[in-house]
C-alpha atoms as a PDB file:
ATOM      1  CA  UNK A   1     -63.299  91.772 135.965  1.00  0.00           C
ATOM      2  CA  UNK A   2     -60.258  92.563 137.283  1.00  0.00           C
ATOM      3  CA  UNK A   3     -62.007  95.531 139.632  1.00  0.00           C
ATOM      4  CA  UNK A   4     -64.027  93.019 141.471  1.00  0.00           C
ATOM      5  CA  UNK A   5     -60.993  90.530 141.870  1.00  0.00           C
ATOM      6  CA  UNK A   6     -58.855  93.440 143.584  1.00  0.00           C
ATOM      7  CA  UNK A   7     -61.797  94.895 145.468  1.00  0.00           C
ATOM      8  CA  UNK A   8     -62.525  90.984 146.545  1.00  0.00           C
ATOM      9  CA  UNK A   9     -58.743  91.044 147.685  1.00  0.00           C
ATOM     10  CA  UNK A  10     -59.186  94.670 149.332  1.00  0.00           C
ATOM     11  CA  UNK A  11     -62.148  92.939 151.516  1.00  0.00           C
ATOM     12  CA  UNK A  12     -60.257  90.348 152.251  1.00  0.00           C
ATOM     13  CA  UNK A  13     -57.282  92.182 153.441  1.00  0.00           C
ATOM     14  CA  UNK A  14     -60.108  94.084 156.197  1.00  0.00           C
ATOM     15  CA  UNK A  15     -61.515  90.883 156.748  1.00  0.00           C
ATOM     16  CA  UNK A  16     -57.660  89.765 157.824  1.00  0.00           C
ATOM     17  CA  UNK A  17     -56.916  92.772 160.255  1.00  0.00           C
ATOM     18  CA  UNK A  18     -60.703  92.729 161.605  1.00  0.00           C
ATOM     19  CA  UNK A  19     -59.856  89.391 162.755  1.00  0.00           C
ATOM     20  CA  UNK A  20     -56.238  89.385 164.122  1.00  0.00           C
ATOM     21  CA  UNK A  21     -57.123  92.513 166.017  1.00  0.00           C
ATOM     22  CA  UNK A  22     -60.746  91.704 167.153  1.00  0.00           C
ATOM     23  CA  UNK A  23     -60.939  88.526 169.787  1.00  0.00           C
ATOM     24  CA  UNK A  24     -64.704  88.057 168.987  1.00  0.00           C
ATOM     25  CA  UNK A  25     -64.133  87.947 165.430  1.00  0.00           C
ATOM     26  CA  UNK A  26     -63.295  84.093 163.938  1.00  0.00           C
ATOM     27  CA  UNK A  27     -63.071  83.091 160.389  1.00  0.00           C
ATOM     28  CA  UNK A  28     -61.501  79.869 159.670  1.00  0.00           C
ATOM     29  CA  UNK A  29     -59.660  79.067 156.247  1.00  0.00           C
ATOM     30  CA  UNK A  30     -58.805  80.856 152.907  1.00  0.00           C
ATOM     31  CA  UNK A  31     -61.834  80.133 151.400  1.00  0.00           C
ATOM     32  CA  UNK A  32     -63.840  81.556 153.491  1.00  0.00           C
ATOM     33  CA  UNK A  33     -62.042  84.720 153.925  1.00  0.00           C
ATOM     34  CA  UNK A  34     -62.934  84.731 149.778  1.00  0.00           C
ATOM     35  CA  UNK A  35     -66.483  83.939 150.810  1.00  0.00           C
ATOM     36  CA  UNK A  36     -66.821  86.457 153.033  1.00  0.00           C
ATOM     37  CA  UNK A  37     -65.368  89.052 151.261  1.00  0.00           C
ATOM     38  CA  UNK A  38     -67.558  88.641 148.002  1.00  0.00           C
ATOM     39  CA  UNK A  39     -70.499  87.998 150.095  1.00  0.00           C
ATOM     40  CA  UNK A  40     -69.747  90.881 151.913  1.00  0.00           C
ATOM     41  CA  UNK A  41     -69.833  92.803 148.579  1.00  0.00           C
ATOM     42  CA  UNK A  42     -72.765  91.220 147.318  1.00  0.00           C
ATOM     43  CA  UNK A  43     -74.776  92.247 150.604  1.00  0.00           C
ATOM     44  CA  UNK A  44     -73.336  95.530 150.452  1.00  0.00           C
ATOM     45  CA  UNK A  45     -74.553  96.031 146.937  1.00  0.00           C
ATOM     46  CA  UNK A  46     -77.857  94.286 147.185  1.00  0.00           C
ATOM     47  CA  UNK A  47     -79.616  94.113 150.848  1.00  0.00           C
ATOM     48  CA  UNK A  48     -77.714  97.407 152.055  1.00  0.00           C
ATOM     49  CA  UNK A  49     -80.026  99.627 149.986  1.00  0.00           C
ATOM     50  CA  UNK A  50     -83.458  97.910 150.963  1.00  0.00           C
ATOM     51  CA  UNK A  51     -82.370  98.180 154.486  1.00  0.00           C
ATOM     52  CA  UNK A  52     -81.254 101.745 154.433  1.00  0.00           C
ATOM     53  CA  UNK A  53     -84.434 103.738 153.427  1.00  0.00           C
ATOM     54  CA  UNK A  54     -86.125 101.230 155.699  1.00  0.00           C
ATOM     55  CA  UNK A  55     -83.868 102.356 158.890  1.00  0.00           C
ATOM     56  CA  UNK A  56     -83.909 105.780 157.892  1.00  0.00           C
ATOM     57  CA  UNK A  57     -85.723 107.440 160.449  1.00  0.00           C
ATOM     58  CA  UNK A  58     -83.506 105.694 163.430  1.00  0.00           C
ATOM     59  CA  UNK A  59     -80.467 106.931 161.321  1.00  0.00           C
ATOM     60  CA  UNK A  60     -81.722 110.494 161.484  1.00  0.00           C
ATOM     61  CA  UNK A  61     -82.842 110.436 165.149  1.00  0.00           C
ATOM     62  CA  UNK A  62     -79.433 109.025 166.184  1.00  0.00           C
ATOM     63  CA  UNK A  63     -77.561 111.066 163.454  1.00  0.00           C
ATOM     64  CA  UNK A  64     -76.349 108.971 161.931  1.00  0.00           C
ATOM     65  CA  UNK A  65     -74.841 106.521 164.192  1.00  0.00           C
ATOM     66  CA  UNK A  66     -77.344 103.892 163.044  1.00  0.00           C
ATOM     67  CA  UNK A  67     -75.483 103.300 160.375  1.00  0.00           C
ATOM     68  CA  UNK A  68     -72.960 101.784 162.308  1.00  0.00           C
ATOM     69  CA  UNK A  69     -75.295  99.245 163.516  1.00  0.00           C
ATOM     70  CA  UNK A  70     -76.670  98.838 160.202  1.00  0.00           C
ATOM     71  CA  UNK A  71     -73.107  97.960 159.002  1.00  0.00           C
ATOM     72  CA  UNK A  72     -72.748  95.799 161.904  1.00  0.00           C
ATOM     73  CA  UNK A  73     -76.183  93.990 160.849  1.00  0.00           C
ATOM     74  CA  UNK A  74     -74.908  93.148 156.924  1.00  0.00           C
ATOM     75  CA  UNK A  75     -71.288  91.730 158.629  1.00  0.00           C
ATOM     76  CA  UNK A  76     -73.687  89.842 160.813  1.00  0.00           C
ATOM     77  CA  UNK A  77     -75.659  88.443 157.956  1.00  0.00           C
ATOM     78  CA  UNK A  78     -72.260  87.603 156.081  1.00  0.00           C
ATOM     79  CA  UNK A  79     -71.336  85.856 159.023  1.00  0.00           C
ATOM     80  CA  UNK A  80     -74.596  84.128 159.716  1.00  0.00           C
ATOM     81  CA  UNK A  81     -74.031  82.698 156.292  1.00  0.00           C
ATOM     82  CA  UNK A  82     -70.924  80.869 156.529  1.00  0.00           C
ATOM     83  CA  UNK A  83     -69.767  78.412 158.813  1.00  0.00           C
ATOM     84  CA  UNK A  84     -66.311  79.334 159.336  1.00  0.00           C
ATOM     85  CA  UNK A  85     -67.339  82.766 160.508  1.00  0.00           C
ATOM     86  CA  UNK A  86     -68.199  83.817 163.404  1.00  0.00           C
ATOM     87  CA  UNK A  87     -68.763  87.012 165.026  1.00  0.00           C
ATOM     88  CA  UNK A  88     -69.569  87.313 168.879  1.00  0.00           C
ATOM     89  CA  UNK A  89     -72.166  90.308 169.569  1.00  0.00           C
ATOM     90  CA  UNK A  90     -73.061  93.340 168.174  1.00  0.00           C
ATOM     91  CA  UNK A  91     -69.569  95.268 169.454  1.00  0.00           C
ATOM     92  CA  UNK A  92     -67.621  93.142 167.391  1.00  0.00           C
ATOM     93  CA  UNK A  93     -69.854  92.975 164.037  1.00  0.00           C
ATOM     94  CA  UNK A  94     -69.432  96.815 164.429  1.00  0.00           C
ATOM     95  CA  UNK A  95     -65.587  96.978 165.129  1.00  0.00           C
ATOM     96  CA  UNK A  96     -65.078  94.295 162.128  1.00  0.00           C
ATOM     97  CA  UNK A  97     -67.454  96.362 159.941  1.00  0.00           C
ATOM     98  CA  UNK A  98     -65.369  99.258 160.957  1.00  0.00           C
ATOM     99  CA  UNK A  99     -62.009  97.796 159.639  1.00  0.00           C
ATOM    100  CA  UNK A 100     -63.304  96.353 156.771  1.00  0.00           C
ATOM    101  CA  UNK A 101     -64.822  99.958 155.706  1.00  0.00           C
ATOM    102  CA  UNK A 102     -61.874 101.875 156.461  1.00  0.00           C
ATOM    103  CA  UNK A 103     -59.555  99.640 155.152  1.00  0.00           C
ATOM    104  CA  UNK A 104     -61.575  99.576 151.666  1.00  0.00           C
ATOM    105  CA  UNK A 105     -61.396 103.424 152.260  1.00  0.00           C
ATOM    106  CA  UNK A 106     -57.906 103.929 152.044  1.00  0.00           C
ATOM    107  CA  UNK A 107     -57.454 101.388 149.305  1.00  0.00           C
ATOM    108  CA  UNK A 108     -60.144 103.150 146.768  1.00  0.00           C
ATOM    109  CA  UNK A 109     -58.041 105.965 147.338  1.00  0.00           C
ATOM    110  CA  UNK A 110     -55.485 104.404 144.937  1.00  0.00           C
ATOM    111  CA  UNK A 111     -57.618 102.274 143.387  1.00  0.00           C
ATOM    112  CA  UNK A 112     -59.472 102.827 140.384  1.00  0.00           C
ATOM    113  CA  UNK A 113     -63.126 101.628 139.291  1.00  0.00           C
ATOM    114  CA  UNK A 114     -61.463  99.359 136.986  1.00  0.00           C
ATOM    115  CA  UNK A 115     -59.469  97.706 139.623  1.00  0.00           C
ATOM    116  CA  UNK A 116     -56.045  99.524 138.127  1.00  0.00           C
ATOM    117  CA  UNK A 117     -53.531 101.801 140.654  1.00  0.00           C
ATOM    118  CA  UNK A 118     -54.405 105.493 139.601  1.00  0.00           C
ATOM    119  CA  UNK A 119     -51.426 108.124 140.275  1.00  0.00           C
ATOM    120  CA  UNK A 120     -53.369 111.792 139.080  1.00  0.00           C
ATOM    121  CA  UNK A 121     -49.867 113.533 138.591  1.00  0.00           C
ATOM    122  CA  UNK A 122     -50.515 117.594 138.493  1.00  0.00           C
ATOM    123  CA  UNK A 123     -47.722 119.781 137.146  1.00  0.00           C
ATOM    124  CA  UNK A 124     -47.848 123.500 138.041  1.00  0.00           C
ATOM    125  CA  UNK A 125     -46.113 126.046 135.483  1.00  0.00           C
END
């Protein structure tokens, strides 16, 4: 439990820089930056993987850089969803995607899959 309440926080952290650094990015309110972020997750976890084998042979023609606008679509979706988000256009679905993703990046870094900070200490005889 505690995993998905950090990781919830973690999205909402991207969600907070996407939208302070993006103009065409809008979302309104604490709650819905908790909205978002767990919906986020939950589209992530759930639609992502239907959609990707679907889109698979654009991501391979274009190398990969589908994905981006695949990413783009499931922040649209989130944002489609709830009221008190709003993202302008495809460029800044896929610049708020970005953030979110690398932000979540660096934070699973030191993050654990139980939602605990993980230092790996080596010592060298």
């Amino acid at each position: 439990m505690a995993g998905i309440i950090v990781r919830t926080l973690i999205g909402m952290l991207g969600l907070l820089l996407a939208s302070a650094l993006i103009s065409g990015l809008q979302i309104e309110g604490v709650g819905t930056f908790i909205l978002a972020a767990l919906l986020l997750g939950l589209v992530n976890a759930f639609v992502r993987p239907v959609a990707f084998p679907l889109t698979l042979p654009l991501t391979i023609i274009t190398l990969g850089l589908f994905l981006l606008v695949l990413n783009a679509a499931m922040f649209g979706l989130v944002a489609a969803i709830l009221d008190n988000f709003v993202a302008t256009g495809l460029g800044s679905a896929i610049l708020g995607a970005l953030i979110v993703s690398i932000t979540s990046m660096i934070a699973s870094w030191y993050i654990g899959p139980k939602g605990q900070i993980e230092i790996l200490v080596i010592r060298r005889d």
